[in-house]
Protein backbone atom coordinates (compact mmCIF):
# COMPACT_ATOMS: atom_id res chain seq x y z
CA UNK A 1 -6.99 -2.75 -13.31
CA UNK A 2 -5.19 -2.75 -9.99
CA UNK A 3 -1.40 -3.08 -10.21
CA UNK A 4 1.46 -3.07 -7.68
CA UNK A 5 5.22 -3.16 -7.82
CA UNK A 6 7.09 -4.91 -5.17
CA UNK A 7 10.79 -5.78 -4.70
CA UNK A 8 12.25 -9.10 -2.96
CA UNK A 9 15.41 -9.18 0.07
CA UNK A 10 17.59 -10.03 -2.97
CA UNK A 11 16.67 -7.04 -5.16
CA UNK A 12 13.84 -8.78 -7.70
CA UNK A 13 11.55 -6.95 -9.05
CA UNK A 14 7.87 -8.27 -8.63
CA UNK A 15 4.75 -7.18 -10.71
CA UNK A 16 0.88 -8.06 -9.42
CA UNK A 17 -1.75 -6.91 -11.61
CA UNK A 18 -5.42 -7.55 -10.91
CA UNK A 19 -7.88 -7.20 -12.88
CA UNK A 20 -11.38 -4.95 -13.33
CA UNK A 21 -14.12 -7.33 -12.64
CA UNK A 22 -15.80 -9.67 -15.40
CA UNK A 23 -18.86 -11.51 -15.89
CA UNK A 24 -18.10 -15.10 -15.93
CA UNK A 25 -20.48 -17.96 -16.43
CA UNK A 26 -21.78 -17.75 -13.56
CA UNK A 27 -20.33 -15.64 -11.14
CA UNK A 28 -18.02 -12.72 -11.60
CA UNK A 29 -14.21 -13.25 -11.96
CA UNK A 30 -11.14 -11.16 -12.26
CA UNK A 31 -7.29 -12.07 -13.26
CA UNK A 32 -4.66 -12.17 -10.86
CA UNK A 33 -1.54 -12.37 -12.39
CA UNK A 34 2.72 -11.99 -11.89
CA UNK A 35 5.53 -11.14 -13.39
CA UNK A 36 8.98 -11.59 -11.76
CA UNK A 37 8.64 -14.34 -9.12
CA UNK A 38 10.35 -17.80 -9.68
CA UNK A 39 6.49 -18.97 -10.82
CA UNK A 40 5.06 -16.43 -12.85
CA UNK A 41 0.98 -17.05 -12.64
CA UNK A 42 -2.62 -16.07 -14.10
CA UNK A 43 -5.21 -17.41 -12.33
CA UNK A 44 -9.32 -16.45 -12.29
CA UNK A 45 -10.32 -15.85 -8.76
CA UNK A 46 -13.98 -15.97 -8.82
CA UNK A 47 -16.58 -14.27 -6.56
CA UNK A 48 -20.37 -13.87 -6.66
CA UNK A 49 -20.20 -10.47 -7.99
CA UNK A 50 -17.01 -7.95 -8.83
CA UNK A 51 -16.56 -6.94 -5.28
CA UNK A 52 -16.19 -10.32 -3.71
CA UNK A 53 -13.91 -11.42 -6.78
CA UNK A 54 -11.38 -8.15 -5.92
CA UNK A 55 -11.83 -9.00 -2.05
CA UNK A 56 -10.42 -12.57 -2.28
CA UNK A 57 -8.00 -11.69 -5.03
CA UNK A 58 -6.62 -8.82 -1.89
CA UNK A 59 -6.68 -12.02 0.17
CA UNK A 60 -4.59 -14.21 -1.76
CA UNK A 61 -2.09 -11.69 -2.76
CA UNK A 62 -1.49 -10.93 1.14
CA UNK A 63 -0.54 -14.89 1.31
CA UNK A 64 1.68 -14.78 -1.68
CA UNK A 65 3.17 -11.04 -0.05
CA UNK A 66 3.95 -13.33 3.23
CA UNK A 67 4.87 -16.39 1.69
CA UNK A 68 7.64 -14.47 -0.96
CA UNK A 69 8.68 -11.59 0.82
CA UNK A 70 7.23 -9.59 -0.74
CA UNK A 71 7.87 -5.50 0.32
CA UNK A 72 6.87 -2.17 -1.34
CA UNK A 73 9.92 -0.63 -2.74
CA UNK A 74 11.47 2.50 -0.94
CA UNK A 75 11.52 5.84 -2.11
């Protein structure tokens, strides 16, 4: 499980946790999820094997970092 903390211009606190790779049905899947934006989410991203899953979950997550704000805290 890959997690990161991240904090918003306004001080919130942001949690993105991605998950080890699965099997799925057919293809491979893993979680990724939030805690602390105004939409908390947990959503399969699916790829055809664990590596590909992780490498668009990464992709996503830097539109969501763009979209949101979203910085690594200091210190």
């Amino acid at each position: 499980m890959l997690q990161r903390n991240y904090v918003t211009d306004d001080g919130t606190h942001i949690v993105v946790t991605i998950t080890d790779p699965e099997p799925a049905e057919v293809d491979w899947q893993v979680r990724l999820q939030s805690k602390g934006l105004a939409d908390d989410f947990d959503r399969p991203i699916y790829g055809i094997d664990g590596m590909q899953a992780v490498e668009l979950a990464l992709n996503l997550l830097k539109t969501i970092e763009q979209v949101e704000g979203l910085k690594l805290p200091k210190g």
